[in-house]
PDB file of N, CA and C in Angstrom:
ATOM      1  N   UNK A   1     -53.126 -25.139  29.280  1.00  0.00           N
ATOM      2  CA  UNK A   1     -53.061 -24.026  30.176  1.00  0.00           C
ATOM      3  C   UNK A   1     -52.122 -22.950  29.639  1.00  0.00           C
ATOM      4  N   UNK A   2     -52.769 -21.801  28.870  1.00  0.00           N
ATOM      5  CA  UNK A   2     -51.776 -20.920  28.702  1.00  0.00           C
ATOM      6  C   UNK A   2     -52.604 -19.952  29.177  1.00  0.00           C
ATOM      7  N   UNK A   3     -50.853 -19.129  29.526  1.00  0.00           N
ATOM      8  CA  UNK A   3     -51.371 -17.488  30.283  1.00  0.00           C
ATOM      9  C   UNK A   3     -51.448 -16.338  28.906  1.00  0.00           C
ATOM     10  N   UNK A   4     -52.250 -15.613  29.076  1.00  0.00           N
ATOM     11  CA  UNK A   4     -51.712 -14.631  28.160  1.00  0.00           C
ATOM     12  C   UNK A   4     -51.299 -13.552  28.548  1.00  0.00           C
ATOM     13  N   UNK A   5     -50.826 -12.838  28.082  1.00  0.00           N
ATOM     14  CA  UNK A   5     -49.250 -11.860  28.414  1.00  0.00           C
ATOM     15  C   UNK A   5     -49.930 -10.755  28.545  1.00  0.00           C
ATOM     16  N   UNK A   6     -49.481 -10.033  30.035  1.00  0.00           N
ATOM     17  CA  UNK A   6     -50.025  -8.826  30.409  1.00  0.00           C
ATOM     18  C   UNK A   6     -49.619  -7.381  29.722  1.00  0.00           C
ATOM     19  N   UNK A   7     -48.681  -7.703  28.901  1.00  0.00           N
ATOM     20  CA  UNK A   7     -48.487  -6.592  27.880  1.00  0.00           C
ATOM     21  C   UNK A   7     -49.343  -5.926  27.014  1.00  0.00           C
ATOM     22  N   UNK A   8     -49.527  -5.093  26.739  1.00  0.00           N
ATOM     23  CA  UNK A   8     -49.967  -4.419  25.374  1.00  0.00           C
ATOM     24  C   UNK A   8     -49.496  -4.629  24.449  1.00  0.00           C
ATOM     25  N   UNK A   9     -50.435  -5.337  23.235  1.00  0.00           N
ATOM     26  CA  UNK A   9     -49.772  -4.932  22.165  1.00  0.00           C
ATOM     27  C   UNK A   9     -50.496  -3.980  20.958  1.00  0.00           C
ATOM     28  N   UNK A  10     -49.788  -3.202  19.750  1.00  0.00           N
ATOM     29  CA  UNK A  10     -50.754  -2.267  18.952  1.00  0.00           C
ATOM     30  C   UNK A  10     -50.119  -3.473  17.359  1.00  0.00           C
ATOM     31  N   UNK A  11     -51.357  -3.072  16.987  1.00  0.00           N
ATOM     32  CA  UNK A  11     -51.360  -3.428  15.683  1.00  0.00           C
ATOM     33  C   UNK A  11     -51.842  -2.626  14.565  1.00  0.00           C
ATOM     34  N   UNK A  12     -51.359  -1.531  15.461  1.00  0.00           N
ATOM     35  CA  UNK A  12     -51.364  -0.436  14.303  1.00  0.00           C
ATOM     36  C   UNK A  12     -49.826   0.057  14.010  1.00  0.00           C
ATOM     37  N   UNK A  13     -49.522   1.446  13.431  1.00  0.00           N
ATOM     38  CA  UNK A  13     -48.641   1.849  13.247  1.00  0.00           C
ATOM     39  C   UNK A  13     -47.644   1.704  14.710  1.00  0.00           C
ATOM     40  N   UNK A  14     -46.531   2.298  14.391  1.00  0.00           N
ATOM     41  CA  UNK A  14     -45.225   2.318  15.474  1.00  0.00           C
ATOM     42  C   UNK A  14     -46.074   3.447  16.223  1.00  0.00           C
ATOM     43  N   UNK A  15     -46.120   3.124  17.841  1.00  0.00           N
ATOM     44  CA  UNK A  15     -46.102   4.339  18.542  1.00  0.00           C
ATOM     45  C   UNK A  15     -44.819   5.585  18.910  1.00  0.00           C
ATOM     46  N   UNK A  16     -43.655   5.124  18.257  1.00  0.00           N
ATOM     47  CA  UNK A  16     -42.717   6.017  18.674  1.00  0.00           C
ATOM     48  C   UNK A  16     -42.588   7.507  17.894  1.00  0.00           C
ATOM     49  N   UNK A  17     -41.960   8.101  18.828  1.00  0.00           N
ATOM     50  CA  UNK A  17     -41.860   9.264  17.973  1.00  0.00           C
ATOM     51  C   UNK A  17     -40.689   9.290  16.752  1.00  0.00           C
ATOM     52  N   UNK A  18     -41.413  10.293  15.818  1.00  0.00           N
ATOM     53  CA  UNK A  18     -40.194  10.401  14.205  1.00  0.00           C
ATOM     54  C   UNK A  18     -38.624  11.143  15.044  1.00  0.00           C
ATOM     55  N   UNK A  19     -37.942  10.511  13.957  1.00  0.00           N
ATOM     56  CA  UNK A  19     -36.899  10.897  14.665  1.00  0.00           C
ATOM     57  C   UNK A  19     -36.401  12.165  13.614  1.00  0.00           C
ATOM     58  N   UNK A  20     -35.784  13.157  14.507  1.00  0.00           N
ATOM     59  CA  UNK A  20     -35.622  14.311  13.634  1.00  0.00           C
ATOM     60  C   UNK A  20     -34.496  14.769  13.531  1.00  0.00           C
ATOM     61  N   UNK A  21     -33.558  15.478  12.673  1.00  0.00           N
ATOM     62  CA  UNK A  21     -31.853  15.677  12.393  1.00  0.00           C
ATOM     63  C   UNK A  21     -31.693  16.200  13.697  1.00  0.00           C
ATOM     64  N   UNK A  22     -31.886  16.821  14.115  1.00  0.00           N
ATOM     65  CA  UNK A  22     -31.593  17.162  15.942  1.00  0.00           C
ATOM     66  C   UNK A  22     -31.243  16.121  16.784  1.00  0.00           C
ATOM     67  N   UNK A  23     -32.507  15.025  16.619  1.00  0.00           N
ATOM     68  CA  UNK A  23     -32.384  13.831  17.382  1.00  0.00           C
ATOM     69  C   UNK A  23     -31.013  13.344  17.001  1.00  0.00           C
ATOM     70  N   UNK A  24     -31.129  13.379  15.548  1.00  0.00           N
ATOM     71  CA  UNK A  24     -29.429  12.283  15.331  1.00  0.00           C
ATOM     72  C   UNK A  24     -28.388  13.570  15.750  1.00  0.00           C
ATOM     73  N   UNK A  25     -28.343  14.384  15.375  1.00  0.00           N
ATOM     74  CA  UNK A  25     -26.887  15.211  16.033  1.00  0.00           C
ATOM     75  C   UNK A  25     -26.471  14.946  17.464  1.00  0.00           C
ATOM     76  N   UNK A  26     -27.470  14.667  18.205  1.00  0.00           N
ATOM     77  CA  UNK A  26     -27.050  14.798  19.826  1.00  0.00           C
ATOM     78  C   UNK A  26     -27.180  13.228  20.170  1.00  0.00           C
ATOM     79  N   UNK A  27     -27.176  12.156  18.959  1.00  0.00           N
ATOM     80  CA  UNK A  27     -27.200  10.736  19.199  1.00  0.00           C
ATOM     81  C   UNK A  27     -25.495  10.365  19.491  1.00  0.00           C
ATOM     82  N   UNK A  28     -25.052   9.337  20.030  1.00  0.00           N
ATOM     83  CA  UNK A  28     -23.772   8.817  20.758  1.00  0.00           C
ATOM     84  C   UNK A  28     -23.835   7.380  19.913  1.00  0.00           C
ATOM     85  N   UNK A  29     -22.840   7.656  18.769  1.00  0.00           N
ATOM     86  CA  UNK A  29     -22.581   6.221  18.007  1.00  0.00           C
ATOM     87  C   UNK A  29     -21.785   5.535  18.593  1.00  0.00           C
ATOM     88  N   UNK A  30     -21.608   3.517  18.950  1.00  0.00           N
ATOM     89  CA  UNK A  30     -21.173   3.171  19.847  1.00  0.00           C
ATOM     90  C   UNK A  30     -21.021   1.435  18.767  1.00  0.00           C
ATOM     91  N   UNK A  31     -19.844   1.071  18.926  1.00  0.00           N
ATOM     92  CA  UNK A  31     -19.613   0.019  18.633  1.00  0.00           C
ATOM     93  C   UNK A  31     -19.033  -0.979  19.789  1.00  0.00           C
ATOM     94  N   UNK A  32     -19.861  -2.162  20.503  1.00  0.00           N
ATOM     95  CA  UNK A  32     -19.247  -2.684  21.246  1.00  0.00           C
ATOM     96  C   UNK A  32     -19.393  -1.595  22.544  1.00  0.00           C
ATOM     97  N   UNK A  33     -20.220  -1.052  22.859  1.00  0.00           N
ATOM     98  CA  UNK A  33     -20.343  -0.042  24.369  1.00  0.00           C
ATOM     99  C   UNK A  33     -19.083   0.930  24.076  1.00  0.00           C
ATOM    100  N   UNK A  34     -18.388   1.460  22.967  1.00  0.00           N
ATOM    101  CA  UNK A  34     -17.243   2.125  22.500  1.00  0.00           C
ATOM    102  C   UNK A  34     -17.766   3.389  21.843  1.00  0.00           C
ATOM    103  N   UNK A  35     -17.603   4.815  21.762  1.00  0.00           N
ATOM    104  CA  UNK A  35     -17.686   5.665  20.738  1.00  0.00           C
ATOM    105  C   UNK A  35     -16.852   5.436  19.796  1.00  0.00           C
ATOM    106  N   UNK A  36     -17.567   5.671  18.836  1.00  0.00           N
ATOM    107  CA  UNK A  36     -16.550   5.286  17.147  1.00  0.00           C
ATOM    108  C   UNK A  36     -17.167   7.168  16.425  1.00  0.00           C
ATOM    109  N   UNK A  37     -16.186   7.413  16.057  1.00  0.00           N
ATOM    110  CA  UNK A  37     -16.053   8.484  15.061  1.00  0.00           C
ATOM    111  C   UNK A  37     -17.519   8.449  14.276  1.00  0.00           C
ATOM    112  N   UNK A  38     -18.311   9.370  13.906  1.00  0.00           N
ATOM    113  CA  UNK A  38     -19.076   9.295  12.776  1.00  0.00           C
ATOM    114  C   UNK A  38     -18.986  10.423  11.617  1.00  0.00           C
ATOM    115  N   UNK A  39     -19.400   9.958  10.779  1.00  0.00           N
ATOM    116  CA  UNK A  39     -19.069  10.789   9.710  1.00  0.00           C
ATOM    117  C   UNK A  39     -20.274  12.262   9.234  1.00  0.00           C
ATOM    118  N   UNK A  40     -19.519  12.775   8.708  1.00  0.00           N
ATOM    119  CA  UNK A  40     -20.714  14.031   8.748  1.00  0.00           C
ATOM    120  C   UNK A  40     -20.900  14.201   6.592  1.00  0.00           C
ATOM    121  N   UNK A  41     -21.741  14.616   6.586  1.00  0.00           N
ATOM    122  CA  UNK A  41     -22.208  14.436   5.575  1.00  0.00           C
ATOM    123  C   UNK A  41     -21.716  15.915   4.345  1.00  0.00           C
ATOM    124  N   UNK A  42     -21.299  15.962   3.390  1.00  0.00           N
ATOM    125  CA  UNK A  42     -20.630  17.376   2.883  1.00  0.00           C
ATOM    126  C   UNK A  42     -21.028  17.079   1.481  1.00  0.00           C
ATOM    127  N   UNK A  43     -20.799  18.210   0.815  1.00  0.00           N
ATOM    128  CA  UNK A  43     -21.229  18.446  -0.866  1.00  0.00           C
ATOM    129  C   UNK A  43     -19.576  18.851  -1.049  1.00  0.00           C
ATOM    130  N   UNK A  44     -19.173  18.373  -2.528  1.00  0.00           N
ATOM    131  CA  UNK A  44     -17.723  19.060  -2.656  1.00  0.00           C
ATOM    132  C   UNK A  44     -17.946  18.788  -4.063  1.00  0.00           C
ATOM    133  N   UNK A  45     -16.643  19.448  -4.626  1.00  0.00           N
ATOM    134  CA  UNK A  45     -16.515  19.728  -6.513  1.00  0.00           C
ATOM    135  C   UNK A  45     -15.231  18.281  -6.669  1.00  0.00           C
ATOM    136  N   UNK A  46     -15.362  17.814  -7.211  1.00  0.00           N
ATOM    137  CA  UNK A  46     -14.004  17.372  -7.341  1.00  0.00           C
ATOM    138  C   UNK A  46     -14.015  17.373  -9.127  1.00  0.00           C
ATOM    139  N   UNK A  47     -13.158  17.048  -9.717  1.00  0.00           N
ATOM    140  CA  UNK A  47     -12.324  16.894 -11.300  1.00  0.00           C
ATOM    141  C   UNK A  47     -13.365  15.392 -11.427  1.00  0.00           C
ATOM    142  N   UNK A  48     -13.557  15.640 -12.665  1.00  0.00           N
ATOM    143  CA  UNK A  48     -14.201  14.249 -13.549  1.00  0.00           C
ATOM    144  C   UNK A  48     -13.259  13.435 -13.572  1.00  0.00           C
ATOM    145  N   UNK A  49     -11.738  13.600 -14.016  1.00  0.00           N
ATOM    146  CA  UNK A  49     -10.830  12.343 -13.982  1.00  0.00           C
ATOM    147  C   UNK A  49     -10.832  11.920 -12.201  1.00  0.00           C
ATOM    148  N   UNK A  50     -10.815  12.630 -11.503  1.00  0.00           N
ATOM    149  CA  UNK A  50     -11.121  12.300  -9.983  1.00  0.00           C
ATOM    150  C   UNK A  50     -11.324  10.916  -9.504  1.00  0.00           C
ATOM    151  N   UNK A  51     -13.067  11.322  -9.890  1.00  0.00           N
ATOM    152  CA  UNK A  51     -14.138  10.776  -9.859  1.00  0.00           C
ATOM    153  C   UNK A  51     -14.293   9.160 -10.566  1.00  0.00           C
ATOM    154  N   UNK A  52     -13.913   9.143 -11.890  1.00  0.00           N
ATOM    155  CA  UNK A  52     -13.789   8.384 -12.492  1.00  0.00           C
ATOM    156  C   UNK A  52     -12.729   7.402 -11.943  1.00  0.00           C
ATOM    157  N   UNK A  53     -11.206   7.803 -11.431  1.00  0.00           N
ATOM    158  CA  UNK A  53      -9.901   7.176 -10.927  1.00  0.00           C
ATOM    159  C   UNK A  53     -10.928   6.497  -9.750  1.00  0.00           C
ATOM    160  N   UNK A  54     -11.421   7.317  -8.913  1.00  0.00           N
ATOM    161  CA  UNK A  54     -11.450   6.389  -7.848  1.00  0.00           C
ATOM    162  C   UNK A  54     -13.023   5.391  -8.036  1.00  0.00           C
ATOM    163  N   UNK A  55     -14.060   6.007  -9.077  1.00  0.00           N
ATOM    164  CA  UNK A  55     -14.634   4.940  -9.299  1.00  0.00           C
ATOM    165  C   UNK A  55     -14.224   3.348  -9.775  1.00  0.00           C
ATOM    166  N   UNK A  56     -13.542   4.010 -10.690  1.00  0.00           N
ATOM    167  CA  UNK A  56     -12.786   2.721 -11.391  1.00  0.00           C
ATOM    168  C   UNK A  56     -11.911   1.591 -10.671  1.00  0.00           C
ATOM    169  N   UNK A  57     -11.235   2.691  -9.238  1.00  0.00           N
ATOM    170  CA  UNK A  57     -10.741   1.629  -8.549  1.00  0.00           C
ATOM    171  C   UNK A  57     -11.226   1.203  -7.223  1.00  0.00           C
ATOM    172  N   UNK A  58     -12.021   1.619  -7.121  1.00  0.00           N
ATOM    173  CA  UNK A  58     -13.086   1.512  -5.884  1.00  0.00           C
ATOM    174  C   UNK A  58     -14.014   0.234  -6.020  1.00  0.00           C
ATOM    175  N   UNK A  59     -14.403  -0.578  -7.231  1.00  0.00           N
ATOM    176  CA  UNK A  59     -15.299  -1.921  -8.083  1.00  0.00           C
ATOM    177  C   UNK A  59     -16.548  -1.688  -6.793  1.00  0.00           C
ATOM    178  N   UNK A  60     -16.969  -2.853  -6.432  1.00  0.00           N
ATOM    179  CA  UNK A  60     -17.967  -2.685  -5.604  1.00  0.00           C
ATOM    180  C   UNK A  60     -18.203  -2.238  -3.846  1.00  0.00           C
ATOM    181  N   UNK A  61     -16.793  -1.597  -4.056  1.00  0.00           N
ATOM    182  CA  UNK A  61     -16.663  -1.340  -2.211  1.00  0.00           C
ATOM    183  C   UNK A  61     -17.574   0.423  -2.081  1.00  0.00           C
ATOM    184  N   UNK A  62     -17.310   1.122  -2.966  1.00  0.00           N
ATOM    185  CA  UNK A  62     -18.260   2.448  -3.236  1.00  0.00           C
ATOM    186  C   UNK A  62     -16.883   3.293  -3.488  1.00  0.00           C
ATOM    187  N   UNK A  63     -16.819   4.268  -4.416  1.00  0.00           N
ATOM    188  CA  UNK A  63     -15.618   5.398  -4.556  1.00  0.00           C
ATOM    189  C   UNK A  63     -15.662   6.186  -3.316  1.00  0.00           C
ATOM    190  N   UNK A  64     -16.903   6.600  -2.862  1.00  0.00           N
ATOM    191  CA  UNK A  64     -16.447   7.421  -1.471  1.00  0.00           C
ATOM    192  C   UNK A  64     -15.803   7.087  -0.038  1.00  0.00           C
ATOM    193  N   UNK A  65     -16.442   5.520  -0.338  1.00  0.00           N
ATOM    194  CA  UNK A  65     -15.545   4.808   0.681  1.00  0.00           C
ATOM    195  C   UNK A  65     -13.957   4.916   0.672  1.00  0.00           C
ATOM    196  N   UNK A  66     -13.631   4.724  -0.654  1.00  0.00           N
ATOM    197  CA  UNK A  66     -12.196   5.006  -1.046  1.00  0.00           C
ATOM    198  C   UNK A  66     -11.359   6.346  -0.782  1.00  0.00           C
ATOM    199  N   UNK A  67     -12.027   7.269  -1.607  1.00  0.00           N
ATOM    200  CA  UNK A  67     -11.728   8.424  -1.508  1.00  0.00           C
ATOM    201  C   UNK A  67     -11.905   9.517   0.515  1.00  0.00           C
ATOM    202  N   UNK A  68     -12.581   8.412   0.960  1.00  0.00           N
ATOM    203  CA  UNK A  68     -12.377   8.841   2.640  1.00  0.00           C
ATOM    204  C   UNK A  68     -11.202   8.171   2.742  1.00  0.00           C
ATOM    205  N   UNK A  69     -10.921   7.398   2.690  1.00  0.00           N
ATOM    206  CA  UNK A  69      -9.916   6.017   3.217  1.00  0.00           C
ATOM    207  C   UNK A  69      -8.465   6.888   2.761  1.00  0.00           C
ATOM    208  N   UNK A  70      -8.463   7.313   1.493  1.00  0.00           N
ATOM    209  CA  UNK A  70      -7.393   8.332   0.404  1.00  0.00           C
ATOM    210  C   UNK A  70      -6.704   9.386   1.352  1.00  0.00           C
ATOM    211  N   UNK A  71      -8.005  10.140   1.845  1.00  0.00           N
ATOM    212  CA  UNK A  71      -7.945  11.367   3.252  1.00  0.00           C
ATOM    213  C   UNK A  71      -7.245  11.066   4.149  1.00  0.00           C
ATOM    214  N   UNK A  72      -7.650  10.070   4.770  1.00  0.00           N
ATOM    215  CA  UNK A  72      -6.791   9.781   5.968  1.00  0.00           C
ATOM    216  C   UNK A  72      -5.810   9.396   6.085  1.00  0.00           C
ATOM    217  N   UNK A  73      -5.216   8.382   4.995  1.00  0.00           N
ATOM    218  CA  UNK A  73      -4.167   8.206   4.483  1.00  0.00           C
ATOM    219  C   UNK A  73      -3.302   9.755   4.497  1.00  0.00           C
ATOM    220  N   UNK A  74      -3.716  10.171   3.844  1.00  0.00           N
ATOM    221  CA  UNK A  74      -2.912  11.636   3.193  1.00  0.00           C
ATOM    222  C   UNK A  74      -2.599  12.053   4.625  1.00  0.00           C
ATOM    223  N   UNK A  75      -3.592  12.771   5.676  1.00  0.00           N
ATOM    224  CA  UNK A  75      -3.563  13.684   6.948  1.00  0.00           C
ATOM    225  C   UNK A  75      -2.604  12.296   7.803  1.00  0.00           C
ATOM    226  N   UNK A  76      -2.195  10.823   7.824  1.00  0.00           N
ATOM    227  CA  UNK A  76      -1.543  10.490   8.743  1.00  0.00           C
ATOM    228  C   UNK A  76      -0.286  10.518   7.829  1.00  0.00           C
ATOM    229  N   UNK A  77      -0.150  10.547   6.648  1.00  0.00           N
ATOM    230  CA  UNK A  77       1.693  10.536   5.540  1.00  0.00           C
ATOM    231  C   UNK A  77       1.684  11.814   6.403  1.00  0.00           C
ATOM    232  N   UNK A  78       0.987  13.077   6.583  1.00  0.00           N
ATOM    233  CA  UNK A  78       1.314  14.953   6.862  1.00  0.00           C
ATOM    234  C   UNK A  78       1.949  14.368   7.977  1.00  0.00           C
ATOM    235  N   UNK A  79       0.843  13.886   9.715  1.00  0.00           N
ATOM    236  CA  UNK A  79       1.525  13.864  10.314  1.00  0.00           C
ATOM    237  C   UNK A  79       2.651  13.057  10.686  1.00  0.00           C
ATOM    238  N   UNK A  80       3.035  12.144   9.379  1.00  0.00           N
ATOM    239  CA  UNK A  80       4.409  11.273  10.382  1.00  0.00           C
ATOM    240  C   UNK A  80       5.563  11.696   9.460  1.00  0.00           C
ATOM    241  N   UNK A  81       5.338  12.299   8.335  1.00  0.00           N
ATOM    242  CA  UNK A  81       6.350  13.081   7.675  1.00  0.00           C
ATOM    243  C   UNK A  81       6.773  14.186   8.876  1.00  0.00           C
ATOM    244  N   UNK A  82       5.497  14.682   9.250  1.00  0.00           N
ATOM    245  CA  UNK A  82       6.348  16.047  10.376  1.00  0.00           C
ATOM    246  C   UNK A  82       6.974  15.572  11.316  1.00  0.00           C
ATOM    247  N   UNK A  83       6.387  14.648  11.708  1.00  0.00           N
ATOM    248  CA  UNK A  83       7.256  14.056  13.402  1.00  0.00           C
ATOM    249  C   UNK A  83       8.665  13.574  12.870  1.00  0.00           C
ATOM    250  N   UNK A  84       8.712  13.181  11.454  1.00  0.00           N
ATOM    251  CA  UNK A  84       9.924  12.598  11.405  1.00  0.00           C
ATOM    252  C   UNK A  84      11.011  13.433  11.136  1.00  0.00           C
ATOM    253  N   UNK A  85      10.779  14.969  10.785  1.00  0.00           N
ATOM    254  CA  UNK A  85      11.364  16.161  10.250  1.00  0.00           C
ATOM    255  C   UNK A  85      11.883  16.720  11.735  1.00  0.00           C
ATOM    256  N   UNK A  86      10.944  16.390  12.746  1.00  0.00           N
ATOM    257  CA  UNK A  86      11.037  16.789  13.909  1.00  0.00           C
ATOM    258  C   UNK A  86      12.078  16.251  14.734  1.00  0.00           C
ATOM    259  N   UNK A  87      12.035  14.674  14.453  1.00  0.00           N
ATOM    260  CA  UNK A  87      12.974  14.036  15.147  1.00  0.00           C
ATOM    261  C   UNK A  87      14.114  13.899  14.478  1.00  0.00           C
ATOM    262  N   UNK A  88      14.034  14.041  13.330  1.00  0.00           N
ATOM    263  CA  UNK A  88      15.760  14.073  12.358  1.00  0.00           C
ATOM    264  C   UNK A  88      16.222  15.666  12.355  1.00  0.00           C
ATOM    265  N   UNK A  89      15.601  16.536  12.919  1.00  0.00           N
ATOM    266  CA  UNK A  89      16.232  17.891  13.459  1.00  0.00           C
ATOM    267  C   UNK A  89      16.751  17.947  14.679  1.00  0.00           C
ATOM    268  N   UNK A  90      15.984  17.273  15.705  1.00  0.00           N
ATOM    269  CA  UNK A  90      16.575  17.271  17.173  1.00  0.00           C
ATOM    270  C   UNK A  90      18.116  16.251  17.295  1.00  0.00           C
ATOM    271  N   UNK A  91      17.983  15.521  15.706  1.00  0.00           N
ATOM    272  CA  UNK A  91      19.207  14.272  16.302  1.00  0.00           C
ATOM    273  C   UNK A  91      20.045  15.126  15.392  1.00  0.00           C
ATOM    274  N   UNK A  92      20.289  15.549  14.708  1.00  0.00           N
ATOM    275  CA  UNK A  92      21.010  16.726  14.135  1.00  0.00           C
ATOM    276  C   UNK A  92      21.708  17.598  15.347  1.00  0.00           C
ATOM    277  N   UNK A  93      20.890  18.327  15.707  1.00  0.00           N
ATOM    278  CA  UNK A  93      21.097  19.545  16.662  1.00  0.00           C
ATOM    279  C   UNK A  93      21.985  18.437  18.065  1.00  0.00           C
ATOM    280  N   UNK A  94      21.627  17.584  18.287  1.00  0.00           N
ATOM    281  CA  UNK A  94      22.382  17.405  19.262  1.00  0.00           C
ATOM    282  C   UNK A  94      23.458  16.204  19.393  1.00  0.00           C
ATOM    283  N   UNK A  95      23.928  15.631  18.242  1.00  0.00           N
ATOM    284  CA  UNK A  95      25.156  15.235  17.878  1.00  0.00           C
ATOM    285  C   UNK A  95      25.540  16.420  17.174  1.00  0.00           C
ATOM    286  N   UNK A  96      25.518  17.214  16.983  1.00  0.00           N
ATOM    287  CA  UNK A  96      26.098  18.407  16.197  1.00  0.00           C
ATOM    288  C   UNK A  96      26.562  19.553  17.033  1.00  0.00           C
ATOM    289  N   UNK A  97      25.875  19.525  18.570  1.00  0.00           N
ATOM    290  CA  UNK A  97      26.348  20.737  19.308  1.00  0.00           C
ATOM    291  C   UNK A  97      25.767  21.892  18.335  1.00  0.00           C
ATOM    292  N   UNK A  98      24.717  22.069  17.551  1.00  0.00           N
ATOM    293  CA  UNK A  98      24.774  22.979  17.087  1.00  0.00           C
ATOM    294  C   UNK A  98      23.324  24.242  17.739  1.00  0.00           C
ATOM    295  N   UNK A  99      23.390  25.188  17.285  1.00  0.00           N
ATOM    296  CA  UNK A  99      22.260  25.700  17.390  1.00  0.00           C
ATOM    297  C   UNK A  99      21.352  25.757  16.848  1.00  0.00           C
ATOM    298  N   UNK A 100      20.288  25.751  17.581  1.00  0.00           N
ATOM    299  CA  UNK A 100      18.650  25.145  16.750  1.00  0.00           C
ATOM    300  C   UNK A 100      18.305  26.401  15.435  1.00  0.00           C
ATOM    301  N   UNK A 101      18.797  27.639  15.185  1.00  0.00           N
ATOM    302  CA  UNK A 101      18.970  28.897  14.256  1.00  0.00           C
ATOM    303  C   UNK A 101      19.281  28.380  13.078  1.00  0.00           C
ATOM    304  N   UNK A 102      20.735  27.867  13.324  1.00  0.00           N
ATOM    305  CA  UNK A 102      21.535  28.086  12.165  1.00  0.00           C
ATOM    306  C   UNK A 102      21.009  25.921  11.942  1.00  0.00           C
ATOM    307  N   UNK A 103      20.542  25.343  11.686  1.00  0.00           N
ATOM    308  CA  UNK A 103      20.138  24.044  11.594  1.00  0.00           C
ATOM    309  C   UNK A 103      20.934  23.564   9.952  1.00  0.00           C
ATOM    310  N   UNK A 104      20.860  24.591   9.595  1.00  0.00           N
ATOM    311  CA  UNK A 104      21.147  24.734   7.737  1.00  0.00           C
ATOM    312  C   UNK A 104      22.749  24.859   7.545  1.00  0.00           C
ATOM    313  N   UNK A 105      23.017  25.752   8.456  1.00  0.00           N
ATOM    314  CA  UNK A 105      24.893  25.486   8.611  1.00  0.00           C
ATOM    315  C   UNK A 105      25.545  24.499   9.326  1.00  0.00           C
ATOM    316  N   UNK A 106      24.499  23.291  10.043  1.00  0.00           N
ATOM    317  CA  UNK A 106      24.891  22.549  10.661  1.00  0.00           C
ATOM    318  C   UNK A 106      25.377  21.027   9.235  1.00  0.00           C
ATOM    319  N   UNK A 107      24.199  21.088   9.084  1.00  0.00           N
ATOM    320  CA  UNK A 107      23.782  20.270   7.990  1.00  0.00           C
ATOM    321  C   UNK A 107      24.895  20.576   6.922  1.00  0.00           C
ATOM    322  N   UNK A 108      25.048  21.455   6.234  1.00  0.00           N
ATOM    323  CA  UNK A 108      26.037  22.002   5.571  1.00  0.00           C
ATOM    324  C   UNK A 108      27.740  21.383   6.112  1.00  0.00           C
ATOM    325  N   UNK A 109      27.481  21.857   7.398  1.00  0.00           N
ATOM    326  CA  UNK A 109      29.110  21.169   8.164  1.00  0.00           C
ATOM    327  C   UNK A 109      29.561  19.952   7.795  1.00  0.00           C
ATOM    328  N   UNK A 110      28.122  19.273   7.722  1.00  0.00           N
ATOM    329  CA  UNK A 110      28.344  17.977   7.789  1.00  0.00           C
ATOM    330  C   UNK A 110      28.460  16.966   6.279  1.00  0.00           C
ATOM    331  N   UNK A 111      27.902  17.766   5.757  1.00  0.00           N
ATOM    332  CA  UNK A 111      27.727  17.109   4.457  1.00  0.00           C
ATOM    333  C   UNK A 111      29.125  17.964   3.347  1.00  0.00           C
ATOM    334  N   UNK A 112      29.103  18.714   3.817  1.00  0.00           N
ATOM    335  CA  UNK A 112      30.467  19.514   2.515  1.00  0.00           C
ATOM    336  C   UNK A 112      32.029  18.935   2.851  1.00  0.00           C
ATOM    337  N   UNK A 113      32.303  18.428   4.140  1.00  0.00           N
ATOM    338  CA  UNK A 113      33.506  17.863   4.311  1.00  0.00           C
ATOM    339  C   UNK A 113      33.525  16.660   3.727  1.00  0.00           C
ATOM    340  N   UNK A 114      32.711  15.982   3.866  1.00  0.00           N
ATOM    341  CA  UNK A 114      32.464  14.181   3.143  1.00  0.00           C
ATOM    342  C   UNK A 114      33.032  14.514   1.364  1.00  0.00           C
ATOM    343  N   UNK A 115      31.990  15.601   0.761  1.00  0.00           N
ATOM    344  CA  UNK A 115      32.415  15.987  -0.404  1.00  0.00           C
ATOM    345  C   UNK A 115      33.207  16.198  -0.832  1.00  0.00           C
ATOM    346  N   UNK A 116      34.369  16.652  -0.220  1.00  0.00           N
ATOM    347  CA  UNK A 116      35.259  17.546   0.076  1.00  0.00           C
ATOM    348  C   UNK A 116      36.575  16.375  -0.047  1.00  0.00           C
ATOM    349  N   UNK A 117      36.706  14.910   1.061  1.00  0.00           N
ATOM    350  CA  UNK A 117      37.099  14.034   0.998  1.00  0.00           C
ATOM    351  C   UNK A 117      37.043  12.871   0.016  1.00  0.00           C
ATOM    352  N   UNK A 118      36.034  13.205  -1.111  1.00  0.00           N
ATOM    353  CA  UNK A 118      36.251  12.307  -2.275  1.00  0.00           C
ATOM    354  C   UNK A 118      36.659  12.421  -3.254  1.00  0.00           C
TER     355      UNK A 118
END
């Protein structure tokens, strides 16, 4: 006793429609029900020794994989170098009583007497 299945099926080509660069621009990439970043696609020049450095050290993971990975690296050293410029100015300025202007004569105060004492 078997039923057979009230579905349709084709055994021809896919009935769906082609999907077109429009379709993917306004698509929502999702890992785990999550948006995840996607990457966008670019042409750039770079140097032959470049190319070669990060082929060479890239073996079978891909150089562009690397050379993204390189990027982000770089843009998070920018931002925690600044925050840290940021926060070793504010602890300056306020064990120092000084004014946020003159930051350079504060610094100076502090470092030419030490010199001064050896």
């Amino acid at each position: 006793m078997s039923k057979k299945s009230s579905l349709k099926t084709s055994e021809g080509p896919d009935e769906y429609p082609e999907l077109t660069e429009a379709d993917l621009e306004q698509a929502r990439f999702r890992v785990n029900l999550k948006d995840v970043p996607r990457k966008q696609r670019v042409n750039i020049m770079l140097d032959t020794g470049v190319i070669a450095f990060f082929k060479a050290k890239a073996g079978s993971r891909g150089y562009q994989t690397l050379i993204n990975e390189t990027l982000k690296k770089a843009i998070h050293h920018e931002e925690l170098e600044e925050t840290l410029r940021r926060v070793i100015r504010e602890e300056i300025i306020s064990k120092s009583n000084c004014n946020p202007v003159s930051i350079i004569d504060c610094i100076a105060a502090r470092i030419i007497p030490n010199i001064d004492e050896t």
